[in-house]
C-alpha atoms as a PDB file:
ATOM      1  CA  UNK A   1      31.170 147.786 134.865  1.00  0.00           C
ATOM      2  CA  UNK A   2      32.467 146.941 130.782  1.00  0.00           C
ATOM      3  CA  UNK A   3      35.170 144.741 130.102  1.00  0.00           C
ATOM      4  CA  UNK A   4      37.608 145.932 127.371  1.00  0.00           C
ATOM      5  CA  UNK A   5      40.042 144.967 125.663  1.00  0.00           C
ATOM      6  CA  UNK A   6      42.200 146.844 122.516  1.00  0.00           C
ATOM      7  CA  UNK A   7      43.145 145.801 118.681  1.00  0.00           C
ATOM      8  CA  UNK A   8      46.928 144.852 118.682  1.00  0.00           C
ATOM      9  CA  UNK A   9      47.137 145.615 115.244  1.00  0.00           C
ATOM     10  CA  UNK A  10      47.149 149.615 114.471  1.00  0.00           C
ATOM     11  CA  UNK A  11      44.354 151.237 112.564  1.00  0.00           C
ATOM     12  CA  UNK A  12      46.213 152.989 109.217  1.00  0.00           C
ATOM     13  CA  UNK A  13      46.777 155.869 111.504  1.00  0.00           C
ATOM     14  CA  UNK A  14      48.640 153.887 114.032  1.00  0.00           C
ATOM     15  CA  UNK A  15      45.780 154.013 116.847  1.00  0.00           C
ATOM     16  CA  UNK A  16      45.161 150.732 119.087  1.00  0.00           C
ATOM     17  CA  UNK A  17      41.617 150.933 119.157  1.00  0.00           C
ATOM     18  CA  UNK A  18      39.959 150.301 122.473  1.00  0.00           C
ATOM     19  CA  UNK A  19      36.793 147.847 122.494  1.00  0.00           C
ATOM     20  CA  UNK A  20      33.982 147.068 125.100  1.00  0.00           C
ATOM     21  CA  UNK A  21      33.568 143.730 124.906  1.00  0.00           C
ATOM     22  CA  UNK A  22      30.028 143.296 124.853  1.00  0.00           C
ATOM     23  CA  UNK A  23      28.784 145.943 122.952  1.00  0.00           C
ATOM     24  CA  UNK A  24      31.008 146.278 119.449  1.00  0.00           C
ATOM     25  CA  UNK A  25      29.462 145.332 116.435  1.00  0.00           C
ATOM     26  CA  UNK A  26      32.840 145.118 114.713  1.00  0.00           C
ATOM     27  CA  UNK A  27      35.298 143.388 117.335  1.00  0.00           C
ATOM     28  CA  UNK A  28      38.622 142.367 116.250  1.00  0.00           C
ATOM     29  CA  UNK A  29      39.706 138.549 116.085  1.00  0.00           C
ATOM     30  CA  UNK A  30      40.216 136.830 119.374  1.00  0.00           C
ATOM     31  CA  UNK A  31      43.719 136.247 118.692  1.00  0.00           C
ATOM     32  CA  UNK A  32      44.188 140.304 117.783  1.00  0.00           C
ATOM     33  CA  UNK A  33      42.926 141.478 121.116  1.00  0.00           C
ATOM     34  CA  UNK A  34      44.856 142.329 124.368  1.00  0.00           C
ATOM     35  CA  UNK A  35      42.415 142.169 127.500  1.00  0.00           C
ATOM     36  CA  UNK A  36      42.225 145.385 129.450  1.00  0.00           C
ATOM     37  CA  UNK A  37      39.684 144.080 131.980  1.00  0.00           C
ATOM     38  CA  UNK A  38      36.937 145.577 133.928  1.00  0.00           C
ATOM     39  CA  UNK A  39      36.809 149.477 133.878  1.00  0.00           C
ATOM     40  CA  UNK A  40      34.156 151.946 135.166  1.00  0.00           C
ATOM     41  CA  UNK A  41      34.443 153.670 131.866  1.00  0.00           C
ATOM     42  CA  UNK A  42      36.184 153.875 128.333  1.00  0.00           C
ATOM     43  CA  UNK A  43      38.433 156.414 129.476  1.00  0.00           C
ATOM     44  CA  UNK A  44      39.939 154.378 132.402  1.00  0.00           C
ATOM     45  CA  UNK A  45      40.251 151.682 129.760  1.00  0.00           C
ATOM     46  CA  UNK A  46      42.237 153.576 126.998  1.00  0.00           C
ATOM     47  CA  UNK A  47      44.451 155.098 130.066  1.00  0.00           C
ATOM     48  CA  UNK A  48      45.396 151.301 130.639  1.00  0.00           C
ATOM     49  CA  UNK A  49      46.115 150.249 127.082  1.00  0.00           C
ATOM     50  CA  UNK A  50      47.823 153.371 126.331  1.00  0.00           C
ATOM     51  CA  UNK A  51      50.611 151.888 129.143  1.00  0.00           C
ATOM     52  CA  UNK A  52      51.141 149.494 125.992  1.00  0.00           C
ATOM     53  CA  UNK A  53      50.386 151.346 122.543  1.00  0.00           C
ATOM     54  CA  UNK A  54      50.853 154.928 123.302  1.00  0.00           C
ATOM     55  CA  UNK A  55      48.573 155.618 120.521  1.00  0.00           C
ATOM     56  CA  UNK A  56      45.599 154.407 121.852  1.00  0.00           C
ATOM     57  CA  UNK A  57      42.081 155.908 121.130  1.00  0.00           C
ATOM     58  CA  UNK A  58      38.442 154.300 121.309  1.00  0.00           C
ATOM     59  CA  UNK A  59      36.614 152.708 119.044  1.00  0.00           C
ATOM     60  CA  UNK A  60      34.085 155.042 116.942  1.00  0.00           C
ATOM     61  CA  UNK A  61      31.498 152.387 117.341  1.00  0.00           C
ATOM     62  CA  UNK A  62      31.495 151.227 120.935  1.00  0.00           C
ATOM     63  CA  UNK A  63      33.606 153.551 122.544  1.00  0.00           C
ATOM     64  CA  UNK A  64      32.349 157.127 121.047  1.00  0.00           C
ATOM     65  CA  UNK A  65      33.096 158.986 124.021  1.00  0.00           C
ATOM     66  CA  UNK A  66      36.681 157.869 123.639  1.00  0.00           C
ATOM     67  CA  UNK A  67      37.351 158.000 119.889  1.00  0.00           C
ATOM     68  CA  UNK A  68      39.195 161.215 119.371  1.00  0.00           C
ATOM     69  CA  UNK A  69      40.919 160.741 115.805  1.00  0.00           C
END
Protein backbone atom coordinates (compact mmCIF):
# COMPACT_ATOMS: atom_id res chain seq x y z
CA UNK A 1 0.00 0.00 0.00
CA UNK A 2 1.54 3.90 -1.23
CA UNK A 3 2.00 6.54 1.10
CA UNK A 4 0.88 10.01 -0.11
CA UNK A 5 0.96 13.04 0.68
CA UNK A 6 -0.36 16.52 -1.36
CA UNK A 7 1.42 20.03 -2.48
CA UNK A 8 0.10 22.78 -0.05
CA UNK A 9 0.76 25.26 -2.47
CA UNK A 10 -1.93 25.30 -5.53
CA UNK A 11 -0.89 24.50 -9.05
CA UNK A 12 -1.88 27.94 -11.27
CA UNK A 13 -5.23 26.35 -11.53
CA UNK A 14 -5.74 26.11 -7.86
CA UNK A 15 -5.41 22.11 -7.66
CA UNK A 16 -3.51 20.51 -4.50
CA UNK A 17 -1.78 17.97 -6.29
CA UNK A 18 -1.73 14.56 -4.72
CA UNK A 19 1.80 12.65 -4.62
CA UNK A 20 2.86 8.95 -3.92
CA UNK A 21 5.66 9.23 -2.06
CA UNK A 22 7.90 6.86 -3.50
CA UNK A 23 7.34 7.00 -6.94
CA UNK A 24 7.27 10.98 -8.15
CA UNK A 25 9.99 12.16 -10.04
CA UNK A 26 9.01 15.76 -9.30
CA UNK A 27 7.96 15.83 -5.45
CA UNK A 28 7.36 19.04 -3.83
CA UNK A 29 9.70 20.40 -0.92
CA UNK A 30 9.42 18.64 2.38
CA UNK A 31 8.24 21.63 4.03
CA UNK A 32 5.31 22.09 1.08
CA UNK A 33 3.81 18.70 1.66
CA UNK A 34 0.86 17.63 3.94
CA UNK A 35 1.06 13.74 4.72
CA UNK A 36 -2.01 11.82 3.67
CA UNK A 37 -0.67 8.43 4.80
CA UNK A 38 -1.08 4.95 3.65
CA UNK A 39 -3.90 4.40 1.01
CA UNK A 40 -4.83 1.33 -1.11
CA UNK A 41 -4.97 3.65 -4.04
CA UNK A 42 -4.67 7.33 -5.41
CA UNK A 43 -8.22 7.76 -5.32
CA UNK A 44 -8.66 7.00 -1.55
CA UNK A 45 -5.78 9.43 -1.20
CA UNK A 46 -7.17 12.52 -3.11
CA UNK A 47 -10.70 11.70 -1.24
CA UNK A 48 -8.60 12.43 2.03
CA UNK A 49 -6.80 15.58 0.97
CA UNK A 50 -9.75 16.90 -0.69
CA UNK A 51 -11.25 17.04 3.26
CA UNK A 52 -8.50 19.94 3.23
CA UNK A 53 -8.13 21.62 -0.37
CA UNK A 54 -11.35 20.95 -2.04
CA UNK A 55 -9.55 21.25 -5.21
CA UNK A 56 -7.57 18.39 -5.06
CA UNK A 57 -6.52 16.27 -8.15
CA UNK A 58 -3.44 13.82 -8.74
CA UNK A 59 -0.38 14.35 -9.90
CA UNK A 60 0.06 13.78 -13.87
CA UNK A 61 3.27 12.04 -13.14
CA UNK A 62 2.73 9.64 -10.27
CA UNK A 63 -0.77 9.68 -9.84
CA UNK A 64 -2.18 9.41 -13.65
CA UNK A 65 -5.14 7.58 -12.76
CA UNK A 66 -6.08 10.49 -10.54
CA UNK A 67 -5.06 13.59 -12.51
CA UNK A 68 -8.25 14.83 -14.03
CA UNK A 69 -7.42 18.61 -14.99
Amino acid sequence: MPYYYVNKNAQPNGDHEVHEKNNCPNPPNFENRKDLGWHVDCHSAVREAKKTYKQSNGCEDCCKPCHTT
